[in-house]
N, C-alpha and C. Protein backbone atom coordinates (compact mmCIF):
# COMPACT_ATOMS: atom_id res chain seq x y z
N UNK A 1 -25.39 21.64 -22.41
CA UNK A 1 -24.55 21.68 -21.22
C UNK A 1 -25.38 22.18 -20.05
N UNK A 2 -25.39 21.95 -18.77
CA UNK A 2 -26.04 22.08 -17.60
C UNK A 2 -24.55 22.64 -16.63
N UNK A 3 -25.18 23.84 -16.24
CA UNK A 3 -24.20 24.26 -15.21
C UNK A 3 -24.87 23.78 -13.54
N UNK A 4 -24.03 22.76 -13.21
CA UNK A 4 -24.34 23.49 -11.57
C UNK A 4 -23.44 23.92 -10.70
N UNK A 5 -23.99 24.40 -9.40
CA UNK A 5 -22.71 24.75 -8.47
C UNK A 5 -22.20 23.84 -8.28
N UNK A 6 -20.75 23.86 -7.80
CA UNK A 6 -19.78 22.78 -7.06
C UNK A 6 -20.60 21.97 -5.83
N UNK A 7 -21.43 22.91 -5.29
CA UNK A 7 -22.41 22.40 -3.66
C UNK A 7 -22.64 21.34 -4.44
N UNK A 8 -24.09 21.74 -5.83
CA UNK A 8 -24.62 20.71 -5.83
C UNK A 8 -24.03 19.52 -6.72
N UNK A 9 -22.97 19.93 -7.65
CA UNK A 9 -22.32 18.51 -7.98
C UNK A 9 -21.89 17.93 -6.80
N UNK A 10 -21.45 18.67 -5.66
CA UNK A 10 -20.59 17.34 -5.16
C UNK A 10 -22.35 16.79 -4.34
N UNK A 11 -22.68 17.41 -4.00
CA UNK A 11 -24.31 16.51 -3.41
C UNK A 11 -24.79 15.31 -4.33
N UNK A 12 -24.34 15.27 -5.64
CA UNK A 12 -24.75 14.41 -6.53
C UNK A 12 -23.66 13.59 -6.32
N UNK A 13 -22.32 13.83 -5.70
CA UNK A 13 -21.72 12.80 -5.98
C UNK A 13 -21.86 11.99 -4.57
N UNK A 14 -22.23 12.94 -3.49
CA UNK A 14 -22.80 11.86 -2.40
C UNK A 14 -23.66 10.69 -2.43
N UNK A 15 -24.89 11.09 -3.19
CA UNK A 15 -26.00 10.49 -3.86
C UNK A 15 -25.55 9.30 -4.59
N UNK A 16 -24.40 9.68 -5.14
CA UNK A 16 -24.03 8.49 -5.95
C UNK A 16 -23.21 7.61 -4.86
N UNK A 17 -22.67 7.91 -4.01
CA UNK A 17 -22.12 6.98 -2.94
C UNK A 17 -22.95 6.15 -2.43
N UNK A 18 -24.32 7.31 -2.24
CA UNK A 18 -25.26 6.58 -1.27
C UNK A 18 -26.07 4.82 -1.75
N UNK A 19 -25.91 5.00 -3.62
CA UNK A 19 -26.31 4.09 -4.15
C UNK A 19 -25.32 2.73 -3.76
N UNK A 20 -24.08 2.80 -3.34
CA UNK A 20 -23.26 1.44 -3.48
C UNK A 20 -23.94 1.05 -2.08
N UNK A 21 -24.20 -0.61 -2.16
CA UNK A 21 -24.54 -0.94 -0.70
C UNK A 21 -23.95 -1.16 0.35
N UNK A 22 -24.68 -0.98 1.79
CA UNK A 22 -23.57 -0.40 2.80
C UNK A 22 -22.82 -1.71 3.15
N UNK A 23 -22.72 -3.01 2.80
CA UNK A 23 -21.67 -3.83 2.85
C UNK A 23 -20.65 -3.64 2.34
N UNK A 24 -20.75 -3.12 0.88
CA UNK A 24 -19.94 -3.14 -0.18
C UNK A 24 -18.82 -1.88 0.61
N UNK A 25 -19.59 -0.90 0.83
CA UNK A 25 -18.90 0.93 1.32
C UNK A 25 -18.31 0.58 2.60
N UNK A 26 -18.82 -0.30 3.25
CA UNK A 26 -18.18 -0.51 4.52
C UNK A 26 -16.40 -1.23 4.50
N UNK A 27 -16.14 -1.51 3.11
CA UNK A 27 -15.22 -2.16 2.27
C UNK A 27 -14.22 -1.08 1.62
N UNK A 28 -15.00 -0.17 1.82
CA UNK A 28 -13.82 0.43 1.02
C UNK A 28 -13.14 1.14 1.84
N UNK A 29 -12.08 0.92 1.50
CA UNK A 29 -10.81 0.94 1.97
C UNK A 29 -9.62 2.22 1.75
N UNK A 30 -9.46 3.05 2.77
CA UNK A 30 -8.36 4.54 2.54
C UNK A 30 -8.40 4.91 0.98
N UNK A 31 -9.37 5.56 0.87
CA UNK A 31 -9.63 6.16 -0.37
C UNK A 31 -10.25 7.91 -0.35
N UNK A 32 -10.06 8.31 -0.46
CA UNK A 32 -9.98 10.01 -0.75
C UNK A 32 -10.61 10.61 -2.51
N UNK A 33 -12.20 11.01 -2.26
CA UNK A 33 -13.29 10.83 -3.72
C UNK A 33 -12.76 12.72 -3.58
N UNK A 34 -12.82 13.09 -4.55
CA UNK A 34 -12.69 14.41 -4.50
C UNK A 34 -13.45 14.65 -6.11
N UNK A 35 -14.14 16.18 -6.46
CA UNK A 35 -14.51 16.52 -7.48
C UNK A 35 -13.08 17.83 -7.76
N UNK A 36 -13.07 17.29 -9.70
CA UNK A 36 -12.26 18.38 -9.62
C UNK A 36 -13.13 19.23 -10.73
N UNK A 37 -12.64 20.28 -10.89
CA UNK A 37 -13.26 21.01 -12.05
C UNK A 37 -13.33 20.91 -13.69
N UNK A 38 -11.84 20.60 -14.15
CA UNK A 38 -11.20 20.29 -15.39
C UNK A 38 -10.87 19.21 -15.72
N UNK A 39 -10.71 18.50 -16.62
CA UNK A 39 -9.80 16.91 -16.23
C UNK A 39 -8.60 17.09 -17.17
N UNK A 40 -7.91 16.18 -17.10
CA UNK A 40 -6.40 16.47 -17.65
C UNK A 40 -6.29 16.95 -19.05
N UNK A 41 -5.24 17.90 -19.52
CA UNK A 41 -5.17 18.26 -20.64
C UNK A 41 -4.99 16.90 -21.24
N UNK A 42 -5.81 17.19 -22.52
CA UNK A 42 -5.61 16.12 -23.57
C UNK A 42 -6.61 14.82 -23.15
N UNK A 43 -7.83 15.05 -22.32
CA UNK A 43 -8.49 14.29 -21.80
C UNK A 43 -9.96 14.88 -21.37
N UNK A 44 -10.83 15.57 -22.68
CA UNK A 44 -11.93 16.39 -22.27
C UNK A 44 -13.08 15.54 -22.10
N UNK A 45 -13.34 14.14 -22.21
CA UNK A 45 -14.42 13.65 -22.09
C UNK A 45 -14.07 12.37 -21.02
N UNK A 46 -13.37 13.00 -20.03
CA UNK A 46 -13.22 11.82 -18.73
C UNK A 46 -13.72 12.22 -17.75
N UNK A 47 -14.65 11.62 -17.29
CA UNK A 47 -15.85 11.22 -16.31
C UNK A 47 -15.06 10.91 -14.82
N UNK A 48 -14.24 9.97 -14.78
CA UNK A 48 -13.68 10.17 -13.76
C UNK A 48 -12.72 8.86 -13.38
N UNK A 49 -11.80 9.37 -12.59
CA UNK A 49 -10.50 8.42 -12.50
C UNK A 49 -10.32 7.93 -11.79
N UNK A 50 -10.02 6.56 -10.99
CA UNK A 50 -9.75 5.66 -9.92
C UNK A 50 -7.81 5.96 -10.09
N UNK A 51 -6.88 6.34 -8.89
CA UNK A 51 -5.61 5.84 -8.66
C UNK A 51 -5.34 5.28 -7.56
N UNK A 52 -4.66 4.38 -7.80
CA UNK A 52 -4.35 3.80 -6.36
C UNK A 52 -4.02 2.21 -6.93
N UNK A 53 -4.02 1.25 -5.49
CA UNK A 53 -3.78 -0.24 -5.95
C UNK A 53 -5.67 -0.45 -5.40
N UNK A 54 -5.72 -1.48 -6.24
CA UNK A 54 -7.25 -2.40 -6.10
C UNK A 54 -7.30 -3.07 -4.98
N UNK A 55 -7.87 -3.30 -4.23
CA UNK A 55 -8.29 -4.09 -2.64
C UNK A 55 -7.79 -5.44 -3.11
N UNK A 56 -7.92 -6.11 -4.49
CA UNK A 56 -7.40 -7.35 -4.63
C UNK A 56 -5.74 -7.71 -5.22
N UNK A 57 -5.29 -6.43 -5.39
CA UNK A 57 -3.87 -6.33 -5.33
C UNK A 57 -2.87 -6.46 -4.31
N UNK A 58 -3.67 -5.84 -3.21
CA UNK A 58 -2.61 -5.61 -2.04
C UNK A 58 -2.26 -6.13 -1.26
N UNK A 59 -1.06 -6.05 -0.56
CA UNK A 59 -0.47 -6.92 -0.09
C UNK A 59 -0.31 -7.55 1.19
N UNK A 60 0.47 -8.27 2.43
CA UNK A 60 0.38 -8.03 3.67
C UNK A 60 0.52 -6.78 3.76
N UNK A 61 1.51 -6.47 3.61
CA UNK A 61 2.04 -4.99 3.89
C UNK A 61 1.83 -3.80 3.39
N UNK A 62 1.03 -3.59 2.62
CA UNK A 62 0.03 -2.85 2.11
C UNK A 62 -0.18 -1.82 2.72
N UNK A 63 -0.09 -0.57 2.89
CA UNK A 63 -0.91 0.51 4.04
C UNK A 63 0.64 1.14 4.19
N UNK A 64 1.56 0.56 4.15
CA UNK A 64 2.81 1.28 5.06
C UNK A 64 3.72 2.14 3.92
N UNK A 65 3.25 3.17 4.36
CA UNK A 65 4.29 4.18 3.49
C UNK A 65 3.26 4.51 2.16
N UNK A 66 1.89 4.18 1.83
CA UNK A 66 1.62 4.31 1.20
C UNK A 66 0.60 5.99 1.24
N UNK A 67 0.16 5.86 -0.03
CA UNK A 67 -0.68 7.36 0.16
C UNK A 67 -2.06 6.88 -0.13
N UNK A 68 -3.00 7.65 -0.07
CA UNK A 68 -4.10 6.56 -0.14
C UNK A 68 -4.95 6.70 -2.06
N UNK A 69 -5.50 5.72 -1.84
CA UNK A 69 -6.33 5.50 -3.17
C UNK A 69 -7.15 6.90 -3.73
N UNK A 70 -6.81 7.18 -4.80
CA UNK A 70 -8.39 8.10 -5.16
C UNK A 70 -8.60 8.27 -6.27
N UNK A 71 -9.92 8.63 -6.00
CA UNK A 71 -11.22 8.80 -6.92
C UNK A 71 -11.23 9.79 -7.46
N UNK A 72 -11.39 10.06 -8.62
CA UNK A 72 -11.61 12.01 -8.89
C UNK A 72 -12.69 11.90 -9.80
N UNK A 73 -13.62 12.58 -9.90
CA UNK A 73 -14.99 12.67 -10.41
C UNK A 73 -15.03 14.17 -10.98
N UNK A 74 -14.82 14.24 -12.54
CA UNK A 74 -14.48 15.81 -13.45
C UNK A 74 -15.98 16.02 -14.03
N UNK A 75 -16.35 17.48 -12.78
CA UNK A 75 -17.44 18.25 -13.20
C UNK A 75 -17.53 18.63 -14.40
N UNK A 76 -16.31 19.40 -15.55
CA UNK A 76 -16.57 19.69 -16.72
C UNK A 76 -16.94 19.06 -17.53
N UNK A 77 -16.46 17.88 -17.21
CA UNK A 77 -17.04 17.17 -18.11
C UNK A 77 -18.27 16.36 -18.63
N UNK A 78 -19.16 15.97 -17.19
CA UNK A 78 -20.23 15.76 -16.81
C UNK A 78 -21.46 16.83 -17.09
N UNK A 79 -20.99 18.13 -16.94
CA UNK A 79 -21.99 18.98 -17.11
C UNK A 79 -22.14 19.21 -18.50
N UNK A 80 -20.77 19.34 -19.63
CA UNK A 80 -21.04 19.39 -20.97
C UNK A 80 -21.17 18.07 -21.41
N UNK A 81 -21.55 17.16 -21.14
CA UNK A 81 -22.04 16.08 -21.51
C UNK A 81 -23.87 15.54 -21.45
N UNK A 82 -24.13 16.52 -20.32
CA UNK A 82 -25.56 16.32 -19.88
C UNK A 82 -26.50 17.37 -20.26
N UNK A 83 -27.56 17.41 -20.48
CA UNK A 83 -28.57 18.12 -21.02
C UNK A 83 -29.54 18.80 -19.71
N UNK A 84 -29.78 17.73 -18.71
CA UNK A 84 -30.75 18.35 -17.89
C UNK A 84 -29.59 18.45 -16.42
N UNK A 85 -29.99 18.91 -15.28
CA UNK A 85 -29.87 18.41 -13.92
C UNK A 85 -29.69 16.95 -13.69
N UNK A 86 -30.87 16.32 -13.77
CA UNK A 86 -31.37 15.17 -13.80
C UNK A 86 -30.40 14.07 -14.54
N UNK A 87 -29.76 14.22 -16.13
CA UNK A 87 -28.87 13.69 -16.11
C UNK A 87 -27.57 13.80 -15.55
N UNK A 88 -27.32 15.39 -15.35
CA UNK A 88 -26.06 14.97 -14.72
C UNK A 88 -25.53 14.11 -13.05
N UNK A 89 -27.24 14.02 -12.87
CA UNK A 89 -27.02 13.21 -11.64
C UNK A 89 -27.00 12.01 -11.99
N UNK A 90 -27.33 11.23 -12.85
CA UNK A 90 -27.17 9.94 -13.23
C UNK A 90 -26.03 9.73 -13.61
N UNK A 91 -25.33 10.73 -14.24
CA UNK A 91 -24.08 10.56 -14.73
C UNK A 91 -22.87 10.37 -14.06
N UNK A 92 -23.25 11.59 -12.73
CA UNK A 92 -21.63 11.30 -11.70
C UNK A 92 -22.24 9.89 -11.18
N UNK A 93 -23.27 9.42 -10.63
CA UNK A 93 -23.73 7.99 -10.15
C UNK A 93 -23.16 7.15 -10.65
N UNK A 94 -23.53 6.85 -12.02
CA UNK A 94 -22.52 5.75 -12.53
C UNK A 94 -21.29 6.02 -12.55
N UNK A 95 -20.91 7.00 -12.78
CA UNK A 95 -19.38 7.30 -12.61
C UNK A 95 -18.66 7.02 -10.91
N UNK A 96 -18.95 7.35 -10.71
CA UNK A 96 -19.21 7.04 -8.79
C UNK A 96 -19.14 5.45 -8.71
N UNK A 97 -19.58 5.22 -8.97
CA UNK A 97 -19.73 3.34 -8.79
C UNK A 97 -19.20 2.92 -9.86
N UNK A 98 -19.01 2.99 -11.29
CA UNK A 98 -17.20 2.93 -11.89
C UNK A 98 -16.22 3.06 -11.52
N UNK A 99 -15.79 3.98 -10.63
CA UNK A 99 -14.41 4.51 -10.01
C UNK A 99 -14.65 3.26 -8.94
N UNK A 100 -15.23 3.29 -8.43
CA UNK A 100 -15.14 2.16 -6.95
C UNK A 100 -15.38 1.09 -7.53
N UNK A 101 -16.25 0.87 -8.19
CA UNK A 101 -15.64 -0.92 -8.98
C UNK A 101 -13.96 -1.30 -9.39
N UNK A 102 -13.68 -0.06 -9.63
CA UNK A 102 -11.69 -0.50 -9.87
C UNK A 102 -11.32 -0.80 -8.19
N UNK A 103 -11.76 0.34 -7.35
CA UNK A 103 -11.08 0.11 -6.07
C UNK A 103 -11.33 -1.38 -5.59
N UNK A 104 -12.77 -2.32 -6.24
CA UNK A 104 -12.61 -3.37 -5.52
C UNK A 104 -11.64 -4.18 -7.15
N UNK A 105 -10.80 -3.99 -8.10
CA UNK A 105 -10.65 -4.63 -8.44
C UNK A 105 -11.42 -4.86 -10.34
N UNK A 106 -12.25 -4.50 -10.34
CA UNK A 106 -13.35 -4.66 -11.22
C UNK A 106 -12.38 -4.04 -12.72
N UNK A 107 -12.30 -4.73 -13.87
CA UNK A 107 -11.92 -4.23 -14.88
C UNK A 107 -12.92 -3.30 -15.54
N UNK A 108 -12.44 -2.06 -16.87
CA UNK A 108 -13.69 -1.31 -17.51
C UNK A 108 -14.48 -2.39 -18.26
N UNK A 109 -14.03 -3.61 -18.76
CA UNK A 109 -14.90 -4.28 -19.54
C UNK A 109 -15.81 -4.67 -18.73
N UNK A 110 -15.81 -5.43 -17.63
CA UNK A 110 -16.77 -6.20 -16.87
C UNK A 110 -17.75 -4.86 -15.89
N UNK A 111 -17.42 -3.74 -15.63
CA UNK A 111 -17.97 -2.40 -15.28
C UNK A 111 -19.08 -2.05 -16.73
N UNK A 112 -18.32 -2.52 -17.80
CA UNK A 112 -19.45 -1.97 -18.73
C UNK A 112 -20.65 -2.87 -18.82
N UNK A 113 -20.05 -4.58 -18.73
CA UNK A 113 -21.26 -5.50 -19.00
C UNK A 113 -22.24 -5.40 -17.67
N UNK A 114 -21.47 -5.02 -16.43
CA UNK A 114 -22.63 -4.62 -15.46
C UNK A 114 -23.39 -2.89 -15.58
N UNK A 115 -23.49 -2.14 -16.77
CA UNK A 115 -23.99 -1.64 -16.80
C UNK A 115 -23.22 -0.04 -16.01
N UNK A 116 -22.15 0.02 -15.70
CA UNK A 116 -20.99 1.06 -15.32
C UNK A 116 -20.18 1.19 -16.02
């Protein structure tokens, strides 16, 4: 297990933003990425969660009354999963660009065959 501070997980999870390309980010759409600490009881090895509707779901009317999309990216779990620093930065990364492959739409199967 690798402890880091909250600073520098969430710096890793910038890092991992910084990897999606800026066409793609310029795309995404009212979404709110937050790190949390714990992830849900009954759920110790989740990396991290997309809620919301997918950019290819929505509708005309879409936006009104709604709350916005998000991302949650679970430090505990990342850090007892990783051995060095170094992986746990690879780890929120792909996780980071998993969660936003749902926002455009992207199923976990086709996230896994691209390597997320």
């Amino acid at each position: 297990m690798v402890e880091m501070s909250r600073e520098e997980f969430e710096d890793a999870v910038r890092d991992g933003l910084d990897l999606i390309p800026d066409d793609l980010t310029a795309l995404i759409d009212d979404v709110v990425i937050l790190v949390e600490d714990q992830t849900p009881p009954g759920r110790p090895n989740l990396l991290g969660l997309y809620t919301g509707v997918a950019r290819t779901r929505r509708g005309n009317d879409w936006g009104v009354g709604q709350v916005p999309d998000r991302i949650i990216i679970y430090r505990s779990s990342i850090q007892r999963l990783s051995r060095t620093p170094e992986e746990v930065r690879k780890r929120v990364a792909k996780t980071v660009v998993h969660e936003v492959g749902h926002h455009f739409g992207i199923n976990d199967a086709r996230l896994r065959e691209l390597g997320y």
